[in-house]
C-alpha atoms as a PDB file:
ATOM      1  CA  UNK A   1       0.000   0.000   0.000  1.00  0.00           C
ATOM      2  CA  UNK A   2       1.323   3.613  -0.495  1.00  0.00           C
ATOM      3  CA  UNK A   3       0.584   6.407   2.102  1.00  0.00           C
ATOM      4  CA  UNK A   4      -0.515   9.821   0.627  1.00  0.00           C
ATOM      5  CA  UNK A   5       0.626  12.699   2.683  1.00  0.00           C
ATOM      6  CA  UNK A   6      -1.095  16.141   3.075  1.00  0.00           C
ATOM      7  CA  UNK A   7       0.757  18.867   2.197  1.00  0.00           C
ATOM      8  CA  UNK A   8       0.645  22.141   4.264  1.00  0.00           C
ATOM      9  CA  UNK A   9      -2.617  24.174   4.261  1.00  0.00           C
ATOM     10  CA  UNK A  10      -3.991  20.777   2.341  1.00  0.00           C
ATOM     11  CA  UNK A  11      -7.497  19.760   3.814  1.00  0.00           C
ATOM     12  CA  UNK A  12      -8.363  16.608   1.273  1.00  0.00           C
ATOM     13  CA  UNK A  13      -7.233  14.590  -1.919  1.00  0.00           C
ATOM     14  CA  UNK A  14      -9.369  14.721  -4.443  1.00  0.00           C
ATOM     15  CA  UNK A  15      -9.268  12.071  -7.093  1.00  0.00           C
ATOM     16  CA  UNK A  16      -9.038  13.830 -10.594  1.00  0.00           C
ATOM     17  CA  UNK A  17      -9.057  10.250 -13.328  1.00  0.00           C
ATOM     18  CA  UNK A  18      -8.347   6.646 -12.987  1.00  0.00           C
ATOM     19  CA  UNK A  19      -6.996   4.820 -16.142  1.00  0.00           C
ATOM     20  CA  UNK A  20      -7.136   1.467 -15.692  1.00  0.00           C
ATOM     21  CA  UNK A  21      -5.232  -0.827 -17.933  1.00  0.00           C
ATOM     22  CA  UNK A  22      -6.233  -4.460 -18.423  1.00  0.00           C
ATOM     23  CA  UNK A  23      -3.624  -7.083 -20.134  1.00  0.00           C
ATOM     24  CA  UNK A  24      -5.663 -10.419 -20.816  1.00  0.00           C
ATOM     25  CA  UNK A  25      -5.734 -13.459 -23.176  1.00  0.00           C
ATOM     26  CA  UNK A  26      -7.101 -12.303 -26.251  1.00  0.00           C
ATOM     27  CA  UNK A  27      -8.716 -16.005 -26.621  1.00  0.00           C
ATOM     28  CA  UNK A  28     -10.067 -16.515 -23.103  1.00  0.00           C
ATOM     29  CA  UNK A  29     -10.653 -12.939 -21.748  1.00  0.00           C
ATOM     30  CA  UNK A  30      -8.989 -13.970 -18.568  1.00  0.00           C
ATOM     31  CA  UNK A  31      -7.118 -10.915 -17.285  1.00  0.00           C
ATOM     32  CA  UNK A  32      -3.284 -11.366 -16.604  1.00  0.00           C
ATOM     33  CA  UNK A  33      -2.155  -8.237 -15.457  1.00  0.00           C
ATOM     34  CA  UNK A  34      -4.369  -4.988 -14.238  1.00  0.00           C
ATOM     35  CA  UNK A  35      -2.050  -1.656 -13.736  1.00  0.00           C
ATOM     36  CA  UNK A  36      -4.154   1.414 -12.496  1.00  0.00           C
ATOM     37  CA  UNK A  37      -2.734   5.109 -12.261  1.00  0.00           C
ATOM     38  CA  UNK A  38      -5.037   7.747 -10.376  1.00  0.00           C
ATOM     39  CA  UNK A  39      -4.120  10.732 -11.129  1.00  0.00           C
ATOM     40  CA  UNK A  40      -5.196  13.562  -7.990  1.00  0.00           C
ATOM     41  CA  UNK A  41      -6.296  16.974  -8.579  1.00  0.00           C
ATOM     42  CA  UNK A  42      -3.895  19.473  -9.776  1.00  0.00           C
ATOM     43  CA  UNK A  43      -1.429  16.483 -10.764  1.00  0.00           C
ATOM     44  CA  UNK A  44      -0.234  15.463 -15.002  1.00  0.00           C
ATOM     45  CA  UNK A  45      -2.893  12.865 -16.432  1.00  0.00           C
ATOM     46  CA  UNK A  46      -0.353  10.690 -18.049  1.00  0.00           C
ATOM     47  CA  UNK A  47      -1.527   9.675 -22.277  1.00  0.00           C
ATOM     48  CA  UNK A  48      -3.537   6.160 -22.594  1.00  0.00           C
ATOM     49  CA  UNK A  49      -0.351   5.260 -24.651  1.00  0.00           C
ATOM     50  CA  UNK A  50       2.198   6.068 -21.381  1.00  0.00           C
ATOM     51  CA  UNK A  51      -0.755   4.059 -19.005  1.00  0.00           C
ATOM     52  CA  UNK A  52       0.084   1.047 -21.358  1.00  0.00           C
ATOM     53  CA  UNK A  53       3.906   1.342 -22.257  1.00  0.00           C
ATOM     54  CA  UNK A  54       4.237   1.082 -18.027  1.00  0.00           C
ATOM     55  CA  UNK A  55       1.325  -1.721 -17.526  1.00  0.00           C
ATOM     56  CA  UNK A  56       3.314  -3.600 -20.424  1.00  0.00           C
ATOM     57  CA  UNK A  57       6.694  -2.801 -18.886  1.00  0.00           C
ATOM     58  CA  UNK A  58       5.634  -4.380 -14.909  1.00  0.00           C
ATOM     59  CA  UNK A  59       3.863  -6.815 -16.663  1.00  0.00           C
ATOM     60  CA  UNK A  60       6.953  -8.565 -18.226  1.00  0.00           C
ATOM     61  CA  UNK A  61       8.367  -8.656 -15.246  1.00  0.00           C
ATOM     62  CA  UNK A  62       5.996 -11.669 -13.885  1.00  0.00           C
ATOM     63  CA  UNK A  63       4.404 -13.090 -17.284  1.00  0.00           C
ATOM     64  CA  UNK A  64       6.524 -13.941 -21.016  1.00  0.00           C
ATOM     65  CA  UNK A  65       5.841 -12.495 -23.888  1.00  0.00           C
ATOM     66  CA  UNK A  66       3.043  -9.390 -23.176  1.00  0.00           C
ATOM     67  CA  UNK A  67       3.204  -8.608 -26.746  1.00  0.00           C
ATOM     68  CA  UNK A  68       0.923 -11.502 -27.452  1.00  0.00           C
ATOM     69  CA  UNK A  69      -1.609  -9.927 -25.319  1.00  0.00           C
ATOM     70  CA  UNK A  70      -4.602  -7.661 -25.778  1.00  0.00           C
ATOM     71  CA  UNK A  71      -5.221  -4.662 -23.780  1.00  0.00           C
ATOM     72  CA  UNK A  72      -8.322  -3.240 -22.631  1.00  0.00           C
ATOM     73  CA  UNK A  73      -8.706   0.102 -21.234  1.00  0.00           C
ATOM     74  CA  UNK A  74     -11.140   1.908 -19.252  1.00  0.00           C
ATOM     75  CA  UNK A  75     -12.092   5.100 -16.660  1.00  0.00           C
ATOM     76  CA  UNK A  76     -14.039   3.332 -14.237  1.00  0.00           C
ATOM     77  CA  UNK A  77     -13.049   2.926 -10.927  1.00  0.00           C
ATOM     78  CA  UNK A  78     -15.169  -0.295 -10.463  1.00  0.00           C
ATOM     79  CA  UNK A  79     -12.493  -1.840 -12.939  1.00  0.00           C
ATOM     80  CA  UNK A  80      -9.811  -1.692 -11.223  1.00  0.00           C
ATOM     81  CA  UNK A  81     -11.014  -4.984  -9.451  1.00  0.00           C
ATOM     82  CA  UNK A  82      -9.637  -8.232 -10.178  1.00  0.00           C
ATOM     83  CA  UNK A  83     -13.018 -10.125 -10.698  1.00  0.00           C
ATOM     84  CA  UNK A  84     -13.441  -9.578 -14.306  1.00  0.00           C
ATOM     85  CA  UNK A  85     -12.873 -10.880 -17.455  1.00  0.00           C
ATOM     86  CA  UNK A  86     -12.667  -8.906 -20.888  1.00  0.00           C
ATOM     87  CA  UNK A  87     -14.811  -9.891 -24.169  1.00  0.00           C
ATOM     88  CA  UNK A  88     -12.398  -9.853 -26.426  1.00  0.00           C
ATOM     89  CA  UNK A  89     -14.349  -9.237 -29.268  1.00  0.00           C
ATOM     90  CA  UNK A  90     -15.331  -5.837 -27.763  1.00  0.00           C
ATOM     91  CA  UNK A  91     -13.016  -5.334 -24.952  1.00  0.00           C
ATOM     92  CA  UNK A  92     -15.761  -4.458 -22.855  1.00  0.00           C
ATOM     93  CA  UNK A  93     -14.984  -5.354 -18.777  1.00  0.00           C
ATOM     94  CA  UNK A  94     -17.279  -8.017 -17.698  1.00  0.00           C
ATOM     95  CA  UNK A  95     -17.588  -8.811 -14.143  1.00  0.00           C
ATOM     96  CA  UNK A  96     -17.076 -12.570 -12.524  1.00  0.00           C
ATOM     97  CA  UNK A  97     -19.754 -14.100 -10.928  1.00  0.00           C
ATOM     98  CA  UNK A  98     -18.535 -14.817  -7.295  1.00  0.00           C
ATOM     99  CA  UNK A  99     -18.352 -18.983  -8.150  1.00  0.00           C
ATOM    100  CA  UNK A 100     -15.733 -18.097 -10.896  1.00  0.00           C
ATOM    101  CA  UNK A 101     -13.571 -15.883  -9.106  1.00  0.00           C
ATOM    102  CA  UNK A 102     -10.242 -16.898  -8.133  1.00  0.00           C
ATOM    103  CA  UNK A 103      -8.781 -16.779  -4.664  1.00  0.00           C
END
């Protein structure tokens, strides 16, 4: 986990965007590696293209080739969960029922 601090005369953090980045298995949907970046109010929204050079970049670190993968990308927070899958047809985020799930 990473600790936020307030800076002086700072009251609150305000979440400005969330860009979640999905890798997954273009044939099954099943989602390999999920990077988020949350950009807070008053900070530099990075491009969809730097969200997905990094999530490509930790993903090699733990899985082979991540140039065989598809990515899926989306701005809601709800996504940044583990429990879905991705259609791969549209790349839409589709959640798991709670029996599918893994633990």
């Amino acid at each position: 986990m990473i600790g936020i601090g307030l800076g002086a005369g700072m009251k609150s953090i305000a979440v400005e965007h969330v860009q979640v980045v999905a890798l997954y298995d273009p044939e099954s949907g099943r989602i390999v590696h999920l990077h988020t970046v949350t950009t807070l109010t008053g900070g530099t929204r990075p491009t969809q293209e730097a969200a997905v050079k990094e999530a490509k970049l930790r993903a090699a670190r733990r899985h082979g080739d991540v140039d065989r993968l598809g990515v899926a990308l989306s701005n809601d927070p709800e996504h940044c969960r583990p429990a879905h899958r991705i259609d791969p047809t549209t790349k839409a985020f589709h959640p798991l029922p709670p029996e599918a799930r893994e633990t």
